[in-house]
Protein backbone atom coordinates (compact mmCIF):
# COMPACT_ATOMS: atom_id res chain seq x y z
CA UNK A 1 0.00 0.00 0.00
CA UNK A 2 1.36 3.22 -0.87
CA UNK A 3 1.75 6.24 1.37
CA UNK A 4 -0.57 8.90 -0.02
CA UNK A 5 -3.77 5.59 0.64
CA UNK A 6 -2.17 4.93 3.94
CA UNK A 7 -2.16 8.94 4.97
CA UNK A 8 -6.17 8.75 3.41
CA UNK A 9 -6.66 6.14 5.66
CA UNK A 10 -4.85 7.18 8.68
CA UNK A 11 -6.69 10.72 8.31
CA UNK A 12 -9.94 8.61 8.42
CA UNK A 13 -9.15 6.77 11.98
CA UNK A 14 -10.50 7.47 15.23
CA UNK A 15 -7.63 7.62 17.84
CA UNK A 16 -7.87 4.26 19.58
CA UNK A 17 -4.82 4.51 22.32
CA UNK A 18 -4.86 7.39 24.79
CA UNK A 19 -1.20 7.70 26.64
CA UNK A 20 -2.06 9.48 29.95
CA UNK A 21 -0.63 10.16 33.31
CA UNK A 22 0.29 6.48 33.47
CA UNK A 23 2.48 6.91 30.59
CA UNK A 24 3.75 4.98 27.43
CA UNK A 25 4.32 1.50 29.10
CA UNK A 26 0.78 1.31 30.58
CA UNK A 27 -0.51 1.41 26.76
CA UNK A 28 2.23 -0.74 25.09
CA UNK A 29 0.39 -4.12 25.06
CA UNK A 30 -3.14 -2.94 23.83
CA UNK A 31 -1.19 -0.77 21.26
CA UNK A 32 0.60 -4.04 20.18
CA UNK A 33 -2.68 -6.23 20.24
CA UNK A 34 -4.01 -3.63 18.00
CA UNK A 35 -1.85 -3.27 15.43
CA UNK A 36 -1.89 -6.99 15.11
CA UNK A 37 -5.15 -6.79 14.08
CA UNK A 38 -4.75 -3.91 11.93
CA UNK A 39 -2.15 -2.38 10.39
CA UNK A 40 -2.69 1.49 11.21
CA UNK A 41 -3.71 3.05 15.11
CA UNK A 42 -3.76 5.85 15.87
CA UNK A 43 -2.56 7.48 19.30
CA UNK A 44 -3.24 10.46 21.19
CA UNK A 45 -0.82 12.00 23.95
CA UNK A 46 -3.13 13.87 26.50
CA UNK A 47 -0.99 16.80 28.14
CA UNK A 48 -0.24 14.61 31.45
CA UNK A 49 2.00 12.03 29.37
CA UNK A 50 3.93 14.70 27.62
CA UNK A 51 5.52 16.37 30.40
CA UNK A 52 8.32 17.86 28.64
CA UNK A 53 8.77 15.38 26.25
CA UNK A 54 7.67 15.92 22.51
CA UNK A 55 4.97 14.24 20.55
CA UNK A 56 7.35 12.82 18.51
CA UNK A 57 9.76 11.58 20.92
CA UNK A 58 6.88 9.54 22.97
CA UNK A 59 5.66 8.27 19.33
CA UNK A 60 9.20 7.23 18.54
CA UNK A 61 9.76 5.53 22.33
CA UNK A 62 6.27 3.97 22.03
CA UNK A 63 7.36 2.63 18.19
CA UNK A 64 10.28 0.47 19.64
CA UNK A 65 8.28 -0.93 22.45
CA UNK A 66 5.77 -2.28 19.78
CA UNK A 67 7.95 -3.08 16.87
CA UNK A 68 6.09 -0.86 14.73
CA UNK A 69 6.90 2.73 12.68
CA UNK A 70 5.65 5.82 13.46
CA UNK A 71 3.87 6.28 10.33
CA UNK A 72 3.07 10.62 11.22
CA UNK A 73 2.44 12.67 14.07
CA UNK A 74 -0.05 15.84 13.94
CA UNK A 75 -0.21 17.58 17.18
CA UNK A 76 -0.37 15.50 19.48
CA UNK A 77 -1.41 12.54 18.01
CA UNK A 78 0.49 9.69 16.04
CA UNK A 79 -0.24 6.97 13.46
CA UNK A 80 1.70 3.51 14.34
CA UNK A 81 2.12 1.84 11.38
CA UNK A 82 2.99 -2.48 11.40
């Protein structure tokens, strides 16, 4: 699948996987049982998760936990891509 159908797809998703005040390892096993059961999630970084880290960095941390790619962030949410 090419990008430009993924990003039409990806723009189409409702975010799925809220990190919170708990952080990126209380989401890390229902973001992997997700994306094996679909190839695109979406994720959305409420303010208490980001402390003073970027979007992108917790997309990129939460990427290597789950074996997946951060497919594009927007704010502050991300698209995992497996």
């Amino acid at each position: 699948m090419c990008a430009q159908e993924l990003r039409k797809r990806a723009h189409d998703l409702d975010v799925t996987v809220w990190v919170g005040k708990s952080g990126i390892e209380a989401v890390v096993d229902e973001l992997d049982d997700q994306l094996s059961d679909r190839d695109l999630v979406k994720v959305k970084f409420l303010r208490s998760a980001r402390g003073a880290a970027t979007t992108e960095e917790l997309a990129d941390d939460l990427a290597r936990r789950t074996d997946a790619e951060v497919f594009e962030t927007r704010g502050h949410t991300a698209v995992m891509h497996r």
